[in-house]
Protein backbone atom coordinates (compact mmCIF):
# COMPACT_ATOMS: atom_id res chain seq x y z
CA UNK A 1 20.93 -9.64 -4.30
CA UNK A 2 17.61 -10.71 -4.95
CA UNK A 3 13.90 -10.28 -4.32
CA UNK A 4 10.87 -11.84 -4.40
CA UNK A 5 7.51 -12.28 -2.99
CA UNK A 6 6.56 -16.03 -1.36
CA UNK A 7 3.83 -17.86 0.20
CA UNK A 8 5.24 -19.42 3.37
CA UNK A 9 3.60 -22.02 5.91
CA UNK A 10 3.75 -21.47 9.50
CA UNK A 11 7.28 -21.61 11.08
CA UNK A 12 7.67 -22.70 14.52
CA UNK A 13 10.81 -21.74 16.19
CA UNK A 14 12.19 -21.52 19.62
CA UNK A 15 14.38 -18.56 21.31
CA UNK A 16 15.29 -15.67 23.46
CA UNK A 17 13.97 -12.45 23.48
CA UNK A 18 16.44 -9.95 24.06
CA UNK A 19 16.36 -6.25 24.86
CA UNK A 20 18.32 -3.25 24.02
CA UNK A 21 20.23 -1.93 20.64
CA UNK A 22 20.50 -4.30 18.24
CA UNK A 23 23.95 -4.28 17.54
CA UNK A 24 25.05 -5.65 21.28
CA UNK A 25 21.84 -7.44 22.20
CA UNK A 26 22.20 -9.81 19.16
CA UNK A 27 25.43 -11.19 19.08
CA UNK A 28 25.03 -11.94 22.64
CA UNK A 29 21.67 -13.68 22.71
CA UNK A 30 22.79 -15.68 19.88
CA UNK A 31 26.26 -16.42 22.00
CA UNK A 32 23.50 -17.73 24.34
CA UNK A 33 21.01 -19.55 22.32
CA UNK A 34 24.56 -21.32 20.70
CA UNK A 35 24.99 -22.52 24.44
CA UNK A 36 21.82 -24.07 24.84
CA UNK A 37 21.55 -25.59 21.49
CA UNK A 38 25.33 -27.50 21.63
CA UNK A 39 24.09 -28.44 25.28
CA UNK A 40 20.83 -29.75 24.73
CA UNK A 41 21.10 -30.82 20.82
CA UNK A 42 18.30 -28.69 20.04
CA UNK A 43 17.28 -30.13 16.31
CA UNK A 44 17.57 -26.92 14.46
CA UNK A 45 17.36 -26.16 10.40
CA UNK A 46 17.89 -22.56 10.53
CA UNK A 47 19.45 -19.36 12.89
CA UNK A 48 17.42 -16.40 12.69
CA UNK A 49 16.32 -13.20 14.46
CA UNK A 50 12.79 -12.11 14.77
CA UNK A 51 12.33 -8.17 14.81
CA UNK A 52 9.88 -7.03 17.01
CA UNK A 53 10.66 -2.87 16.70
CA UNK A 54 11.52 -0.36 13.94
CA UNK A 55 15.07 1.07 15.23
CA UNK A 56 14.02 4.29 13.04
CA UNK A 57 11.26 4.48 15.81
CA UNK A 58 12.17 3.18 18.88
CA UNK A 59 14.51 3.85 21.34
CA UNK A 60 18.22 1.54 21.39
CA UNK A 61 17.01 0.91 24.42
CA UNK A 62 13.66 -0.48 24.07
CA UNK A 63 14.23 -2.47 20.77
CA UNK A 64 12.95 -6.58 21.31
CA UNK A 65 14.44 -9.16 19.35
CA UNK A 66 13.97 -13.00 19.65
CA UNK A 67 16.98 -14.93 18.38
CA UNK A 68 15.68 -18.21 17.73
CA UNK A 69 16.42 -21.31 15.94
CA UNK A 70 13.52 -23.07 13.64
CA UNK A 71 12.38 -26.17 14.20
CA UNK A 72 10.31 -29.33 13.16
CA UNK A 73 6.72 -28.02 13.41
CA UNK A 74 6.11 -31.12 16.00
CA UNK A 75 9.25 -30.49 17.99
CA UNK A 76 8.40 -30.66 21.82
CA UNK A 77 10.21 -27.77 24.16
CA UNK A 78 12.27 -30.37 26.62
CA UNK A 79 11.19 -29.33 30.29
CA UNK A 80 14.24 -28.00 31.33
CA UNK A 81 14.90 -25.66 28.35
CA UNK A 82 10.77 -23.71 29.08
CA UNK A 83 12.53 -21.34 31.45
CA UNK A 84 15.56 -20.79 29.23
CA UNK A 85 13.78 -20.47 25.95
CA UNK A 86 10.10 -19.14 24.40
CA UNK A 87 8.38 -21.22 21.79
CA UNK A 88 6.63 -19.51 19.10
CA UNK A 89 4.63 -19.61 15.71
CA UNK A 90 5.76 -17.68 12.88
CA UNK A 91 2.26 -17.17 10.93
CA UNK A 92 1.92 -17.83 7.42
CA UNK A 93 1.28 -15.72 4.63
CA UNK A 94 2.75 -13.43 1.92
CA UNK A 95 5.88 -12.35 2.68
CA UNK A 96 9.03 -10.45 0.72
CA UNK A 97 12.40 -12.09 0.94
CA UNK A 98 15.43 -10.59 -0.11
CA UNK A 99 18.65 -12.28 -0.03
CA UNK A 100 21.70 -9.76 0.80
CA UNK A 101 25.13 -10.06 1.63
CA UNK A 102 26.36 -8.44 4.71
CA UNK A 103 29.54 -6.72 5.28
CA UNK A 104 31.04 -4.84 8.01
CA UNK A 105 28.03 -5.59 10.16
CA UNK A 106 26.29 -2.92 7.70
CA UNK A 107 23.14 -4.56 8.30
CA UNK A 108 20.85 -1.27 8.06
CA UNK A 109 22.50 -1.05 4.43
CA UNK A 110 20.33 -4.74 3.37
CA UNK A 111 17.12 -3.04 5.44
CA UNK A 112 17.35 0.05 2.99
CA UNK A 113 17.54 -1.37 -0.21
CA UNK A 114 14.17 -3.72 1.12
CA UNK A 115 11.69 -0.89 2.32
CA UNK A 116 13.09 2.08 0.40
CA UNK A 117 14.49 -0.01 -2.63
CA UNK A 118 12.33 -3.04 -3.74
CA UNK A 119 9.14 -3.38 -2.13
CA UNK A 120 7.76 0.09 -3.39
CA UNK A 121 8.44 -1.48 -6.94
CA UNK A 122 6.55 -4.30 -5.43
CA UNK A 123 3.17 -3.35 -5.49
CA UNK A 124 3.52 -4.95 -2.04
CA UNK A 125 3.77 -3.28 1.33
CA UNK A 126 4.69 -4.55 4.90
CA UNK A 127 1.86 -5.39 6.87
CA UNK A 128 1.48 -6.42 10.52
CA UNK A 129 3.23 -9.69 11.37
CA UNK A 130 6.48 -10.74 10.96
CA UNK A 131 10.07 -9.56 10.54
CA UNK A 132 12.86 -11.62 10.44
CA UNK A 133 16.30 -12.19 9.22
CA UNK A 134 17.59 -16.13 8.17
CA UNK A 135 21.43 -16.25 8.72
CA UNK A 136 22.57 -18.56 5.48
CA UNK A 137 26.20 -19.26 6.98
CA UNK A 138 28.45 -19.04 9.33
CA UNK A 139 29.31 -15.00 9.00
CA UNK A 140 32.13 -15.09 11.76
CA UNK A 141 34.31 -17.41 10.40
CA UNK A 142 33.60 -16.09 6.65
CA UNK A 143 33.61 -12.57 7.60
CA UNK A 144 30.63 -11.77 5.89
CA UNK A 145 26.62 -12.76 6.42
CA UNK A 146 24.69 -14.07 3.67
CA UNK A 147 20.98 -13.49 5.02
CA UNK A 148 17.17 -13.23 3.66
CA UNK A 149 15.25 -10.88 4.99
CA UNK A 150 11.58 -11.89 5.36
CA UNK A 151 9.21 -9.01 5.71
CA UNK A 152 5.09 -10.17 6.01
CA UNK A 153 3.36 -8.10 3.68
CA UNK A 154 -0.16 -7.01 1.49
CA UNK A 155 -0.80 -5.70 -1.48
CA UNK A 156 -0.62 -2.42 -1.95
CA UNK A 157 -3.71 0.08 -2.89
């Protein structure tokens, strides 16, 4: 596993927001995005999931996540995809990444090691903006996820 702190350009990506505890609202928003993308041949590079709420925090039930798919920075939302999916900007700036491999859907287990693990050896710490997983393969059919984490962050005082 590794970690490391980037500069990253803007990332526009297009999704669905989805509501409720993580674990169930996930898989089937991406079940749904999948859908739309084989469908409509949505030019994608990369799967991830955009983190809206701290689970630690927030009620299961409140918890907003936008699965989404990147792409091209001048890709156009086709008409009849707006009411299906959202378009969006991830901003740039700092952010940490670190690249974990997923078992057993033990996803919190990645989470730890980032904000109780690495970035308080940082000299970095989250700030407002984004938080985000990037799926790196195909974890059903390999049984396991290979993901980066991308947390926005500042340096610490």
């Amino acid at each position: 596993m590794t970690f490391k702190i980037v500069e990253k350009q803007p990332l526009k990506i297009v999704g669905i927001r989805v509501v409720g505890p993580y674990h169930e609202t996930i898989p089937q928003g991406f079940k749904q995005l999948s859908t739309l993308y084989t469908q409509h041949q949505i030019p994608a590079k990369d799967w991830l999931a955009l983190y809206w709420d701290n689970p630690e925090v927030n009620p299961p039930a409140a918890l907003r996540a936008d699965v989404s798919l990147s792409v091209a920075a001048d890709y156009v939302l086709p008409p009849e995809l707006s009411d299906q999916l959202q378009q969006q900007v991830i901003p740039a700036g700092m952010y940490a990444v670190y690249h974990a491999r997923v078992t057993d859907d033990d996803y919190a287990k990645a989470w730890s090691e980032l904000y109780n693990l690495h970035l308080p050896q940082s000299g970095y710490r989250p700030a407002k903006g984004a938080c985000y997983e990037v799926y790196l393969n195909d974890g059903i059919t390999d049984g396991y996820f290979d993901i980066d984490i991308y947390q926005s962050v500042e340096k610490a005082e």
